[in-house]
N, C-alpha and C. Protein backbone atom coordinates (compact mmCIF):
# COMPACT_ATOMS: atom_id res chain seq x y z
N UNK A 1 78.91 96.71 105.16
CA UNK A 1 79.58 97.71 104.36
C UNK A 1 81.08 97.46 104.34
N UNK A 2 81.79 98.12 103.67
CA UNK A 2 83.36 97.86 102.87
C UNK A 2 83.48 99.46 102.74
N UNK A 3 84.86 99.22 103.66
CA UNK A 3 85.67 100.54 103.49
C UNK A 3 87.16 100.35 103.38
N UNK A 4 87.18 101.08 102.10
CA UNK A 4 88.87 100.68 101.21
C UNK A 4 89.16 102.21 101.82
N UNK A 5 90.70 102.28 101.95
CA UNK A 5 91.70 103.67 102.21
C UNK A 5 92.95 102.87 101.79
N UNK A 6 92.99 104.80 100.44
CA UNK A 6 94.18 104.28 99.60
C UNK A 6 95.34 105.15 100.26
N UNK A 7 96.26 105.03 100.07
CA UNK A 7 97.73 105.44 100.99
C UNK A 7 98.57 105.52 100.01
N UNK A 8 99.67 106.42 99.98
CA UNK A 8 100.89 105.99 99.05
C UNK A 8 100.97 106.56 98.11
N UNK A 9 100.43 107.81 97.62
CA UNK A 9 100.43 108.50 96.61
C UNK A 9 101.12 110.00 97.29
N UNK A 10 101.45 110.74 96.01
CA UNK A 10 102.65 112.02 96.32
C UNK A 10 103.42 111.83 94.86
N UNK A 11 104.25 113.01 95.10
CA UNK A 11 104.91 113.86 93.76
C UNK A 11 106.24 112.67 93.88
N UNK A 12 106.99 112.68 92.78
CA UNK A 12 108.01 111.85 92.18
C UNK A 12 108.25 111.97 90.89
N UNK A 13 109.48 112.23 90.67
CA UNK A 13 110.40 112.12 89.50
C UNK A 13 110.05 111.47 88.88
N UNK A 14 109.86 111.58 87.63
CA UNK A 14 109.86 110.45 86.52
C UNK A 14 111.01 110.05 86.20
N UNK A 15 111.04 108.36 86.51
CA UNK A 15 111.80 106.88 86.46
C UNK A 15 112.14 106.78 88.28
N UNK A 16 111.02 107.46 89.22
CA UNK A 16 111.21 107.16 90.12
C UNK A 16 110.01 106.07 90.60
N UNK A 17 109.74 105.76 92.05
CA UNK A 17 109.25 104.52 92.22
C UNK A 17 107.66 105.10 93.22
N UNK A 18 106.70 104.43 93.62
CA UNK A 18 105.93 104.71 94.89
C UNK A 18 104.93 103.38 95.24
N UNK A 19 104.59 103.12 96.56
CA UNK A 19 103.55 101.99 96.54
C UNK A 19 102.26 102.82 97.08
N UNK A 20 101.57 102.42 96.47
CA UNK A 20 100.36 102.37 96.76
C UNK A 20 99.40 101.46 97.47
N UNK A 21 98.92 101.78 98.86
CA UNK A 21 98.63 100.20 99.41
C UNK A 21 96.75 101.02 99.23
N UNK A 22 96.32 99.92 99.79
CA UNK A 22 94.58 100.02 99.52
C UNK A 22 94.20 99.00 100.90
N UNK A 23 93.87 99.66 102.01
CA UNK A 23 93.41 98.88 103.45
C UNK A 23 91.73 98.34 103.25
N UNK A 24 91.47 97.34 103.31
CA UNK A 24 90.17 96.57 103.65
C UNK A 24 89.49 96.84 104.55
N UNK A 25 88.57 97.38 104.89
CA UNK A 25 87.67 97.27 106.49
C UNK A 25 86.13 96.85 106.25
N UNK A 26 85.81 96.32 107.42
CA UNK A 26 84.27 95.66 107.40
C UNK A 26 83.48 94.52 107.48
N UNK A 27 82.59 94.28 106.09
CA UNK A 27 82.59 93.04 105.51
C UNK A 27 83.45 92.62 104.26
N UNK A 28 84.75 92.30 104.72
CA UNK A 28 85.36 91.83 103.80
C UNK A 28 85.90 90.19 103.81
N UNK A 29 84.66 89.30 103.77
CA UNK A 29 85.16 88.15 104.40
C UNK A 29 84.86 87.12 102.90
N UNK A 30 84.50 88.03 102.14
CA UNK A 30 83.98 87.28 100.54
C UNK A 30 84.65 87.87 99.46
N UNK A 31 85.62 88.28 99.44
CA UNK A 31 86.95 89.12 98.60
C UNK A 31 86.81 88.76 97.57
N UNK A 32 86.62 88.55 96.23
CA UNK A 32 86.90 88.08 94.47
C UNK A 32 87.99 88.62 94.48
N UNK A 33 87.88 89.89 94.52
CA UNK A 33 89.15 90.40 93.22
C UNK A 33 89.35 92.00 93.78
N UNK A 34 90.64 92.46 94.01
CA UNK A 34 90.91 93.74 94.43
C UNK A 34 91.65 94.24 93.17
N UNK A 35 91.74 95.80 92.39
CA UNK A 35 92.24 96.12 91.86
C UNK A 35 92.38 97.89 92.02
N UNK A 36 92.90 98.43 90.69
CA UNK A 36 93.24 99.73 90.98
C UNK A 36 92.74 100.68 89.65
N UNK A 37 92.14 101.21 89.57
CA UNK A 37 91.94 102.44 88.42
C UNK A 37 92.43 102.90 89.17
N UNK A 38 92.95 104.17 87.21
CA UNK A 38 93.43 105.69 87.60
C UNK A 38 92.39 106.87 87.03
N UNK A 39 92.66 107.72 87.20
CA UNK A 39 91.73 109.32 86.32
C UNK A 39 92.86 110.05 86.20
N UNK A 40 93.25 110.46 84.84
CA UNK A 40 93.76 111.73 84.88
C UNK A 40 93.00 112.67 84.40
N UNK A 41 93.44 113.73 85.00
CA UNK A 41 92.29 115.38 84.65
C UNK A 41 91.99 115.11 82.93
N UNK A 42 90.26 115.39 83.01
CA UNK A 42 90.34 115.62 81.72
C UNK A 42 89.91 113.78 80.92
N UNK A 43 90.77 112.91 81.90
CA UNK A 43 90.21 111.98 80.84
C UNK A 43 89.21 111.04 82.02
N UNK A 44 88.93 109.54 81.30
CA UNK A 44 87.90 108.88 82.35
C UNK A 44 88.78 107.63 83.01
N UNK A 45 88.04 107.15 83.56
CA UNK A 45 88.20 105.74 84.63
C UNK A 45 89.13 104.99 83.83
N UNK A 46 90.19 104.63 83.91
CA UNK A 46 91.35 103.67 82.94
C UNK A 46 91.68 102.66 83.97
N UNK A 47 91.98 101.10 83.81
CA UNK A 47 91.80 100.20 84.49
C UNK A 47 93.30 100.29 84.54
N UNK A 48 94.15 99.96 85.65
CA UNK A 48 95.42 99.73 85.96
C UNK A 48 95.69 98.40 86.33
N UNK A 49 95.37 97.74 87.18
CA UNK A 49 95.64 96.39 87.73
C UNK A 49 94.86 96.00 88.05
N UNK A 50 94.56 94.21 88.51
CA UNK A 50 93.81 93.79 89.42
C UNK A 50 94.74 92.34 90.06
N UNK A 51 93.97 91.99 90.98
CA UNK A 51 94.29 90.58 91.36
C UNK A 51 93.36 89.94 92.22
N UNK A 52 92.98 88.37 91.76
CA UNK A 52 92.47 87.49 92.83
C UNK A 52 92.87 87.43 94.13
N UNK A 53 91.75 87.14 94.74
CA UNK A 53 92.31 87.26 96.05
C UNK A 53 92.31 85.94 96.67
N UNK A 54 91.58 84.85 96.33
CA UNK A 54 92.30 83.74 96.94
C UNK A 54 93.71 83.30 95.90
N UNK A 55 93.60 83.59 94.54
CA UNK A 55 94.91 82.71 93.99
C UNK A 55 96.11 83.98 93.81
N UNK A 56 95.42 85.09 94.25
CA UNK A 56 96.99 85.73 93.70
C UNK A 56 97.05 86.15 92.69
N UNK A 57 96.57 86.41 91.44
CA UNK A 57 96.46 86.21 90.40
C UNK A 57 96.84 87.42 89.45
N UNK A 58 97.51 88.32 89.10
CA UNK A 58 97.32 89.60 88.49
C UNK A 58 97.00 89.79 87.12
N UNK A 59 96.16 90.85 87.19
CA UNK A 59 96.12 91.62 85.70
C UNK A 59 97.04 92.60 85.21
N UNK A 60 97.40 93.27 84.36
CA UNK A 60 97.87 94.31 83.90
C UNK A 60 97.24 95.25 82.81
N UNK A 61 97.06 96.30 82.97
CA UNK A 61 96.49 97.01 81.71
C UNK A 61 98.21 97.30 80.75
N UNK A 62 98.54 96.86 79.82
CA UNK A 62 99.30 97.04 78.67
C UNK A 62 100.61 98.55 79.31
N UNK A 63 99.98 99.39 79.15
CA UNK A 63 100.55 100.73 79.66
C UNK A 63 101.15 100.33 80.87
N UNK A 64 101.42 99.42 81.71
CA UNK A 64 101.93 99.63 83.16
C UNK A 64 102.60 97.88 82.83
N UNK A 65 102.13 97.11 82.04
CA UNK A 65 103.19 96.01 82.13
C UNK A 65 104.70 96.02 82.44
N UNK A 66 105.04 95.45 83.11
CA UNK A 66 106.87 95.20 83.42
C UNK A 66 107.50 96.66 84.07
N UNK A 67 105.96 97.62 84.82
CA UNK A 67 106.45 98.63 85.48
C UNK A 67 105.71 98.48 86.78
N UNK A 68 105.05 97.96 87.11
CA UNK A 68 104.04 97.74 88.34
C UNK A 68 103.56 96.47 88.54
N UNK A 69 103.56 96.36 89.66
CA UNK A 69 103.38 95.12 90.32
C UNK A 69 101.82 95.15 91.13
N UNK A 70 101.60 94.01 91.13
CA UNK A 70 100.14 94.17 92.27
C UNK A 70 100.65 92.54 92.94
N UNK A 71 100.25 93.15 94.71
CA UNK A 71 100.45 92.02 95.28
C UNK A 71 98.88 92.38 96.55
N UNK A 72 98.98 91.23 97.26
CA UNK A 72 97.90 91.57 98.44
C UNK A 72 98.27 90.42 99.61
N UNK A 73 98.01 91.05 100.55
CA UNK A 73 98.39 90.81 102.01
C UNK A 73 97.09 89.86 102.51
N UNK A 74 96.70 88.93 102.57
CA UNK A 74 95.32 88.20 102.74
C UNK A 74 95.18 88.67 104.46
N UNK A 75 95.85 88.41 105.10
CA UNK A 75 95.85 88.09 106.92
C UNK A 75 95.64 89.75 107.16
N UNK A 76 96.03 90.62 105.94
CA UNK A 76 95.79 92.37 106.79
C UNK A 76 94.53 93.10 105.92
N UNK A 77 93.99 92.24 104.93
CA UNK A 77 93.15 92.99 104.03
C UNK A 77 93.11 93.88 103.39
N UNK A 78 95.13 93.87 102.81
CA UNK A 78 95.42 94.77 102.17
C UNK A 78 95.97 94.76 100.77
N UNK A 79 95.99 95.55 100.14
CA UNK A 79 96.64 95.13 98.48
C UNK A 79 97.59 96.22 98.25
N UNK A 80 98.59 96.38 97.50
CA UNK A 80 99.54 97.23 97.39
C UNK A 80 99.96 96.98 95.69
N UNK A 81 100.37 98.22 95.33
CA UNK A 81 100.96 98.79 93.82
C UNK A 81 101.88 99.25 94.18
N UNK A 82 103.40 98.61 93.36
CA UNK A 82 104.22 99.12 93.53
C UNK A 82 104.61 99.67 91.73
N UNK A 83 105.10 100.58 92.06
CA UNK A 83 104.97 101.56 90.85
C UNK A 83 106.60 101.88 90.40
N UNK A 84 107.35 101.63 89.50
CA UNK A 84 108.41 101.63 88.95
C UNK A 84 108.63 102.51 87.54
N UNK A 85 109.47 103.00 87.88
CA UNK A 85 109.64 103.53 86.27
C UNK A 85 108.51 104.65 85.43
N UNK A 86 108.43 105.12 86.80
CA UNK A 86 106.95 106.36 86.76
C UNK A 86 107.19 107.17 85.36
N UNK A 87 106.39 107.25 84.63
CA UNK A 87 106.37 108.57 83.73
C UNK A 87 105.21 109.35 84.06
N UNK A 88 105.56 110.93 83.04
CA UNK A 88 104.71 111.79 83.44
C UNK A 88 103.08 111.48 82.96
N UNK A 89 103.09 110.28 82.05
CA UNK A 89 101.99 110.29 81.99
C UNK A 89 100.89 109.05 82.98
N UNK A 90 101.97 108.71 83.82
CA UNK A 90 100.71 108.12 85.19
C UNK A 90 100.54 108.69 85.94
N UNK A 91 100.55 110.09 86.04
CA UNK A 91 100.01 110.71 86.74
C UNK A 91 98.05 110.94 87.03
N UNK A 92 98.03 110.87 87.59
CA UNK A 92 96.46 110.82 87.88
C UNK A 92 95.95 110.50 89.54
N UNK A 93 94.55 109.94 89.23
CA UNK A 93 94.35 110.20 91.13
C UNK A 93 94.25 108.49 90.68
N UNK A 94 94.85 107.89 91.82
CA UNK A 94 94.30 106.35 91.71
C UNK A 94 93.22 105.80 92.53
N UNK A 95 92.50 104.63 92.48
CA UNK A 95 91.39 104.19 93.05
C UNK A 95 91.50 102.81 93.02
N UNK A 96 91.55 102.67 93.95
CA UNK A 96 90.86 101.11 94.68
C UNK A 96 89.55 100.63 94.41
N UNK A 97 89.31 99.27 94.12
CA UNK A 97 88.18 98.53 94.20
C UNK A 97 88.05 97.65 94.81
N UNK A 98 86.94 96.93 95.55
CA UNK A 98 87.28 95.44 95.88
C UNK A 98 85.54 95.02 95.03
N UNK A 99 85.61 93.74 94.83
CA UNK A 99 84.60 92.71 94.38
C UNK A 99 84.39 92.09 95.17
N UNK A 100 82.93 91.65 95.66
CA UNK A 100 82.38 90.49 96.46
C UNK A 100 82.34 89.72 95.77
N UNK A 101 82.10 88.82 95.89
CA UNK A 101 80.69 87.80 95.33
C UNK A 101 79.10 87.95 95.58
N UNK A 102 78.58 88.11 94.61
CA UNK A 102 77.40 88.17 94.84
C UNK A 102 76.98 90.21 95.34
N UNK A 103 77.93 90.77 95.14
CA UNK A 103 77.31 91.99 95.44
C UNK A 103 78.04 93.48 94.58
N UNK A 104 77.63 94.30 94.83
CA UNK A 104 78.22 95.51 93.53
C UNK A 104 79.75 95.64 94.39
N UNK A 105 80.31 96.55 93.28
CA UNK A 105 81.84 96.99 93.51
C UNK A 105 81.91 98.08 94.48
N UNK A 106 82.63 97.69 95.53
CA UNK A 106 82.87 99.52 96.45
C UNK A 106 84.81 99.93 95.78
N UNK A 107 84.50 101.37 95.88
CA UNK A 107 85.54 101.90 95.71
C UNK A 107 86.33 102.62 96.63
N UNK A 108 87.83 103.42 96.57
CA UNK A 108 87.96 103.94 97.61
C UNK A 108 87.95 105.33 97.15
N UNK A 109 88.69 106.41 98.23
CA UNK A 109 88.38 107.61 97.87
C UNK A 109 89.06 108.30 96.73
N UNK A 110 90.37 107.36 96.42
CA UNK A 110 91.41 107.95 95.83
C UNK A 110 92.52 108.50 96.73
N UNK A 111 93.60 108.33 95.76
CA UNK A 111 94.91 109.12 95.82
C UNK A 111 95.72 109.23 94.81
N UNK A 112 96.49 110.52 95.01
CA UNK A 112 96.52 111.87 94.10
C UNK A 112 98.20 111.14 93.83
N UNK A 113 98.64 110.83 92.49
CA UNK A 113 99.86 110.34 91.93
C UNK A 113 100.22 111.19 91.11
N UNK A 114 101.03 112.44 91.47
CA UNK A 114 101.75 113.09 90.52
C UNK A 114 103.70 112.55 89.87
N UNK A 115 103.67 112.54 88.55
CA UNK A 115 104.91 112.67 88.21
C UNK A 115 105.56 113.53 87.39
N UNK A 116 106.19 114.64 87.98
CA UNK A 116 107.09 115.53 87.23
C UNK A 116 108.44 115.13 85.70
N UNK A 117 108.67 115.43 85.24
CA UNK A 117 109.35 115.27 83.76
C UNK A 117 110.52 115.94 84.42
């Protein structure tokens, strides 16, 4: 089993900053790809980032380009979002994923990203 805990979420100004890290535990010895959905109330699952985990590699969903970063820590089994230039509309709860190989997606529990106007 795979247990993700997301960290790093809380209230902030909009055009202010926050990271979001996402901790690995378990069987995590076959990593693909770690990334991040959000939910805001009301709407569904919206893809935010991802990245390979042996090359590093990032995605961006359009809406968060040239405002968020995704990086990951290989040696701590951790991945982190750093979040820039917040508006009120990324607000939402965010979520962690990781990908095996060869097996379904676990998620984490979430955390709650508010940004005030």
């Amino acid at each position: 089993q795979v247990q993700l805990v997301e960290s790093g979420g809380g209230l902030v100004q909009a055009g202010g900053s926050l990271r979001l890290s996402c901790a690995a535990s378990g069987r995590t010895f076959n990593i693909y790809e770690m990334g991040w959905f959000r939910q805001a109330p009301g709407k569904g699952r919206e893809f935010v980032a991802s990245i390979t985990w042996s090359a590093g590699s990032p995605t961006y969903a359009d809406s968060v380009k040239g405002r968020f970063a995704i990086s990951r820590d290989s040696a701590k089994n951790t991945m982190y979002l750093q979040m820039n230039s917040l508006k009120p509309e990324d607000t939402a709860v965010y979520y962690c994923y990781e990908d095996q190989y060869g097996t379904s997606r676990y998620w984490g529990q979430g955390t709650q990203v508010t940004v005030s106007s």
